[in-house]
C-alpha atoms as a PDB file:
ATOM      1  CA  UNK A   1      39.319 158.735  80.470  1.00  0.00           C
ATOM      2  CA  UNK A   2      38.127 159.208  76.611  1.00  0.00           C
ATOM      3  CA  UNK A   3      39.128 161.977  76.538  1.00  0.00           C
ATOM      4  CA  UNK A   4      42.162 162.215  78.128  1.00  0.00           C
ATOM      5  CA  UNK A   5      43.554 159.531  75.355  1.00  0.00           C
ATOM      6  CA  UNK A   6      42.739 162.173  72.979  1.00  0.00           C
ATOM      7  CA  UNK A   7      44.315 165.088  74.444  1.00  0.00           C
ATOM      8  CA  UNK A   8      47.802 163.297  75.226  1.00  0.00           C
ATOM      9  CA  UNK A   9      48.267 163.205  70.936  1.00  0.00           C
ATOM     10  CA  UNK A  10      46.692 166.179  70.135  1.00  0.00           C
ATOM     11  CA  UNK A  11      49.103 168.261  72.895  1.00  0.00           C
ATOM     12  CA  UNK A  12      52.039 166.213  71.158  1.00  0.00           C
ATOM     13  CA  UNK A  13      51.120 167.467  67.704  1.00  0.00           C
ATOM     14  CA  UNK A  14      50.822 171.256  68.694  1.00  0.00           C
ATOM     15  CA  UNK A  15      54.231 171.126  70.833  1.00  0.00           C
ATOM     16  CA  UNK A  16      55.393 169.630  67.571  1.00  0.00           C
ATOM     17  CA  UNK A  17      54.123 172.406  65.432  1.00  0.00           C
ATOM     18  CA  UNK A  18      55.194 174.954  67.588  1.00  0.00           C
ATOM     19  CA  UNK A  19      58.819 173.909  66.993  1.00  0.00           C
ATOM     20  CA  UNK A  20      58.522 174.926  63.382  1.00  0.00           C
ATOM     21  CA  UNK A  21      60.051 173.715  60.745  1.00  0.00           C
ATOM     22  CA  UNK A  22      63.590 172.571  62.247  1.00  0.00           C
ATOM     23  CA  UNK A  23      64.405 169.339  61.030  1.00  0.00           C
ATOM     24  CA  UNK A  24      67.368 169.156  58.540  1.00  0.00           C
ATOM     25  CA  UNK A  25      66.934 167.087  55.019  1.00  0.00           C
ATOM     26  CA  UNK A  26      69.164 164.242  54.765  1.00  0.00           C
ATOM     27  CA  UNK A  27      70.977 166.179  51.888  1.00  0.00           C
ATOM     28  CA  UNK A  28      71.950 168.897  54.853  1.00  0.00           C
ATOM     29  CA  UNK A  29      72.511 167.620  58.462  1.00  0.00           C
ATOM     30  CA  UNK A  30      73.044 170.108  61.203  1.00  0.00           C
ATOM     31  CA  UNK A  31      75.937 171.643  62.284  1.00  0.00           C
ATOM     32  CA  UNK A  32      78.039 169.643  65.345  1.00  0.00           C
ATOM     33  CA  UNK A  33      77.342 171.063  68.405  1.00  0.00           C
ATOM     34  CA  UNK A  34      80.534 172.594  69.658  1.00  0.00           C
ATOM     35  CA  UNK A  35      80.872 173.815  73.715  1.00  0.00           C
ATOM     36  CA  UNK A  36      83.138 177.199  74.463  1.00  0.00           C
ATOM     37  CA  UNK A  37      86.161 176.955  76.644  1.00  0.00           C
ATOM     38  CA  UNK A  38      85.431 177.606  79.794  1.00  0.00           C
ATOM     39  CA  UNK A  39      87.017 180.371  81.127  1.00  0.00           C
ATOM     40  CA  UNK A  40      87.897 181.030  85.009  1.00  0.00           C
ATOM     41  CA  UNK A  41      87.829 184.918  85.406  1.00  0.00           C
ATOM     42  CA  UNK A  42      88.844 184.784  88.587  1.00  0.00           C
ATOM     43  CA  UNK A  43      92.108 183.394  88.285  1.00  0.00           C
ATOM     44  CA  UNK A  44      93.995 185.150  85.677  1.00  0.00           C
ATOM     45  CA  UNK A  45      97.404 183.029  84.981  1.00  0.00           C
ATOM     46  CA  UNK A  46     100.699 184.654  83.569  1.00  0.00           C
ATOM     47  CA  UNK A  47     104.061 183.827  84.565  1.00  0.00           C
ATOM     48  CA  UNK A  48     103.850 180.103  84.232  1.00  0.00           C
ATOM     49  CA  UNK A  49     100.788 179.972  82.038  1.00  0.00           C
ATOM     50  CA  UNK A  50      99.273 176.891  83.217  1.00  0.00           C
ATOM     51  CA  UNK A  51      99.821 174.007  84.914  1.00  0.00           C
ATOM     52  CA  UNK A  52     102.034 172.836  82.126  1.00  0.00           C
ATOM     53  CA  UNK A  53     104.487 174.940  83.037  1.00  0.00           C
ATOM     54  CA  UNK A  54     105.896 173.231  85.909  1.00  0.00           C
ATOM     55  CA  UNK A  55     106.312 169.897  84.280  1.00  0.00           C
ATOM     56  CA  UNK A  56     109.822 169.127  82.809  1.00  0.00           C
ATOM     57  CA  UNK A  57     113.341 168.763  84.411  1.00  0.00           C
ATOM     58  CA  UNK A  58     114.716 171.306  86.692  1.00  0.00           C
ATOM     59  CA  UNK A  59     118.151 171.295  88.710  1.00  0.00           C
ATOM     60  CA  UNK A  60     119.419 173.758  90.789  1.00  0.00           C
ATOM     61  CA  UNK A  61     122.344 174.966  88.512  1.00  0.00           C
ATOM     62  CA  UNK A  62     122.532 174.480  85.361  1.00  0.00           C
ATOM     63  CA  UNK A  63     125.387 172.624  85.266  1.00  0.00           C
ATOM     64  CA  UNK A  64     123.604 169.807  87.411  1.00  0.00           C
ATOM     65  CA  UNK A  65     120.995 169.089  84.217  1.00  0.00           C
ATOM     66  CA  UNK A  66     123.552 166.904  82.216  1.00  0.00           C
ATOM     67  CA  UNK A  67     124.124 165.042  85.299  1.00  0.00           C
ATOM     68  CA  UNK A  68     122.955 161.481  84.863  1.00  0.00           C
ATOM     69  CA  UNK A  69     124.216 159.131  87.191  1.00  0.00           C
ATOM     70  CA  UNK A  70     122.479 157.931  90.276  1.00  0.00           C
ATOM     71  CA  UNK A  71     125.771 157.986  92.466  1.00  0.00           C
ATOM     72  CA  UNK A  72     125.518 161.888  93.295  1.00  0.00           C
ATOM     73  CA  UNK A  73     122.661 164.115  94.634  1.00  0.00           C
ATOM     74  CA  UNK A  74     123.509 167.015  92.300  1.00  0.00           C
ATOM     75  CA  UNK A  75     121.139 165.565  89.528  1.00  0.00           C
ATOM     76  CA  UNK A  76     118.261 167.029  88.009  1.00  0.00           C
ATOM     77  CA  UNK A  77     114.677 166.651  89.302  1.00  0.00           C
ATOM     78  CA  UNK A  78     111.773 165.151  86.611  1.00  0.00           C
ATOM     79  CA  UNK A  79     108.172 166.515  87.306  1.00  0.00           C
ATOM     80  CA  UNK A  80     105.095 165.357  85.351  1.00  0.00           C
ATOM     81  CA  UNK A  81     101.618 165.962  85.963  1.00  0.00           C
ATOM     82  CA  UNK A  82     101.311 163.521  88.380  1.00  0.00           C
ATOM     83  CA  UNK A  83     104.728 162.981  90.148  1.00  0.00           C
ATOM     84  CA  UNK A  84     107.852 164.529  91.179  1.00  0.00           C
ATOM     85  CA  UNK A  85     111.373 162.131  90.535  1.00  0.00           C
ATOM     86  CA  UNK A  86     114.250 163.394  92.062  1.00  0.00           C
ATOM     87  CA  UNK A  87     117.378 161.371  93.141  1.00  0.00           C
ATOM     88  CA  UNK A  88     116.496 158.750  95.758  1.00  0.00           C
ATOM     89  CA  UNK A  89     113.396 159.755  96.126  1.00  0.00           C
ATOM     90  CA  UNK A  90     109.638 159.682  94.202  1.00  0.00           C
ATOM     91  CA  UNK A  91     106.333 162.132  95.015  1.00  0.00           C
ATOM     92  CA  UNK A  92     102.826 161.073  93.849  1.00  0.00           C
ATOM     93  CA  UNK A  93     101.184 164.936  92.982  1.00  0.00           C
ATOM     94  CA  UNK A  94      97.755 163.783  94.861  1.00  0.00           C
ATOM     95  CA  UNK A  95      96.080 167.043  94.369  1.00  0.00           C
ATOM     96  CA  UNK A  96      96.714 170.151  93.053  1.00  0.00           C
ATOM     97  CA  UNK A  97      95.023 173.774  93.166  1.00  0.00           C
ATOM     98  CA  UNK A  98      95.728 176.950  91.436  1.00  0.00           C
ATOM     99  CA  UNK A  99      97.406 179.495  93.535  1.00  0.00           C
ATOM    100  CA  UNK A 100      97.084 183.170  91.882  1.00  0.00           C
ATOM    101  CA  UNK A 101      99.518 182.972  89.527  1.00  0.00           C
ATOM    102  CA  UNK A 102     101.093 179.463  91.095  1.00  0.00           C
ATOM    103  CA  UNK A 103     100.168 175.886  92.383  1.00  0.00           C
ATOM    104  CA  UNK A 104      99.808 174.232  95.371  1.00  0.00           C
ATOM    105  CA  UNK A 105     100.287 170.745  95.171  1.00  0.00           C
ATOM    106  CA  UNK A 106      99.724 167.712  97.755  1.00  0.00           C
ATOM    107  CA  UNK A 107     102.416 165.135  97.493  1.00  0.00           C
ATOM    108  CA  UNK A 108     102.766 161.706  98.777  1.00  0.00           C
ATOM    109  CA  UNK A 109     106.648 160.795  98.995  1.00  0.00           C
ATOM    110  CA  UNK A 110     108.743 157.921  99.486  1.00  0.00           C
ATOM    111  CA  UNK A 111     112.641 158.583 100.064  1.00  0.00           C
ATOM    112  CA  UNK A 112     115.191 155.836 100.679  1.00  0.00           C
ATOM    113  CA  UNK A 113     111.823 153.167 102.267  1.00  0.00           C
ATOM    114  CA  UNK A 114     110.182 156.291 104.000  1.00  0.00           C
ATOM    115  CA  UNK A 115     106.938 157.863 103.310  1.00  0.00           C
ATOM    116  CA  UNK A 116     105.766 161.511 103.846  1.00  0.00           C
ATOM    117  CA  UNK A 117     102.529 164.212 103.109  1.00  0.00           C
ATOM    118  CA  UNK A 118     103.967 167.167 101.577  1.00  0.00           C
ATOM    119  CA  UNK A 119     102.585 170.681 100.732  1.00  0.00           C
ATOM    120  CA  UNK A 120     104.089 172.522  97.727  1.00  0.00           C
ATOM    121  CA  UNK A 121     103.394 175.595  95.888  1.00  0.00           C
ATOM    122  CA  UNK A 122     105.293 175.803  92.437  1.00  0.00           C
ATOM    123  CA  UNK A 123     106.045 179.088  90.461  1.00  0.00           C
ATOM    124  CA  UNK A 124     107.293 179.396  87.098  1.00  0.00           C
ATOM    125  CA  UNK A 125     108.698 182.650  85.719  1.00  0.00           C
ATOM    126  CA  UNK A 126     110.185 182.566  82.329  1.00  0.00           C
ATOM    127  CA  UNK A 127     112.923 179.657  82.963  1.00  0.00           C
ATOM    128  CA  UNK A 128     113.192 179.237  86.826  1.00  0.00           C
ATOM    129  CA  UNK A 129     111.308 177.297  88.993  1.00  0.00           C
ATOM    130  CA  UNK A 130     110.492 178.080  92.640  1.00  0.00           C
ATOM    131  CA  UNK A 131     109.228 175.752  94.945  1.00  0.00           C
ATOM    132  CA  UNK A 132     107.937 176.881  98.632  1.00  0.00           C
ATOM    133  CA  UNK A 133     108.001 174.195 100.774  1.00  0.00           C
ATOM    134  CA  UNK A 134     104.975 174.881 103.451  1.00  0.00           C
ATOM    135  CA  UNK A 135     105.715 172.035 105.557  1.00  0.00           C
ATOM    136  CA  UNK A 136     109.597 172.822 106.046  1.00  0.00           C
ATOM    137  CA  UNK A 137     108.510 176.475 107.336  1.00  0.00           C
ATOM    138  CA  UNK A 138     108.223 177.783 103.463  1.00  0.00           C
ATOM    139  CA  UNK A 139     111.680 176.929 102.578  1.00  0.00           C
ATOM    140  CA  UNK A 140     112.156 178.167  99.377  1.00  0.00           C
ATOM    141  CA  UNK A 141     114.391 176.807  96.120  1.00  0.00           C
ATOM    142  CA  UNK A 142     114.782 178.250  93.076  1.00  0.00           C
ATOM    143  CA  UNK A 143     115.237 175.585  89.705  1.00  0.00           C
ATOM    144  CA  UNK A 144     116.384 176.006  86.287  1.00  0.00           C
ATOM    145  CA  UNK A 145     114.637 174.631  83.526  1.00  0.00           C
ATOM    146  CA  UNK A 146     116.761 172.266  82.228  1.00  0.00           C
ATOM    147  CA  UNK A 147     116.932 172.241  78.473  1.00  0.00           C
ATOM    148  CA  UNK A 148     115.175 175.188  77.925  1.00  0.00           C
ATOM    149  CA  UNK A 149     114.308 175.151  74.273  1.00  0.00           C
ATOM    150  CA  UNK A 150     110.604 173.607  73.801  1.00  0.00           C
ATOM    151  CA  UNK A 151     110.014 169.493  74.289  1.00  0.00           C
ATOM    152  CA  UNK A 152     113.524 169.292  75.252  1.00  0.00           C
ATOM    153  CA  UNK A 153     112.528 168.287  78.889  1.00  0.00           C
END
């Protein structure tokens, strides 16, 4: 048991000394440790460059996005990172998932005191917005950006 006392330091003093010389003086302290991006090979994203590409306000004309008022259906549609707001009606984005070049995103929706599951995948190329509807047979629409100039949505 002597001896095994004696070892433990001694072992802790050659680990020690095999490290070298690394410590920084207080006159010079070490670089911050910085972490690179990560980087998804697999899933190479263009046309809407990210899931920040869907979020903004969309209508489908253009005419529809200076359309304010509550009492008509031809309003623009508001979506964040975490909902969808369209006129009488709200959808929590519950999960979403990369697609190719696209997203596919679970919603939870309430419209006028009902609630639904919905599946949608969301494309953005250049200005225009095109949502595939899975559970209404992939029913596509096609969106406008309203505002297109950037942080104008």
């Amino acid at each position: 048991m002597k001896h095994a006392l004696l070892i433990a330091p001694a072992a802790a003093v050659l680990l020690l000394a095999a490290c070298g010389d690394q410590t920084n003086p207080p006159t010079e302290p070490a670089a911050p440790v910085t972490e690179a991006p990560m980087v998804n090979p697999t899933a190479p994203i263009q046309p809407g460059e990210g899931p920040e590409s869907f979020v903004g306000t969309w209508a489908a004309q253009e005419a529809w996005c200076e359309n304010t008022s509550a009492t008509t259906d031809q309003v623009p549609i508001r979506i964040s990172a975490e909902r969808f707001e369209g006129y009488e009606n709200r959808c929590d984005i519950t999960a979403i998932e990369q697609a190719g070049d696209s997203y596919d995103a679970s919603l939870s929706c309430e419209a006028e005191g009902m609630t639904s599951q919905e599946t949608v995948n969301m494309r953005v190329i250049g200005d225009r917005l095109t949502l595939t509807w899975a559970d209404r047979g992939n029913e596509a629409v096609q969106l406008v950006r309203c505002g297109a100039g950037p942080g104008q949505n």
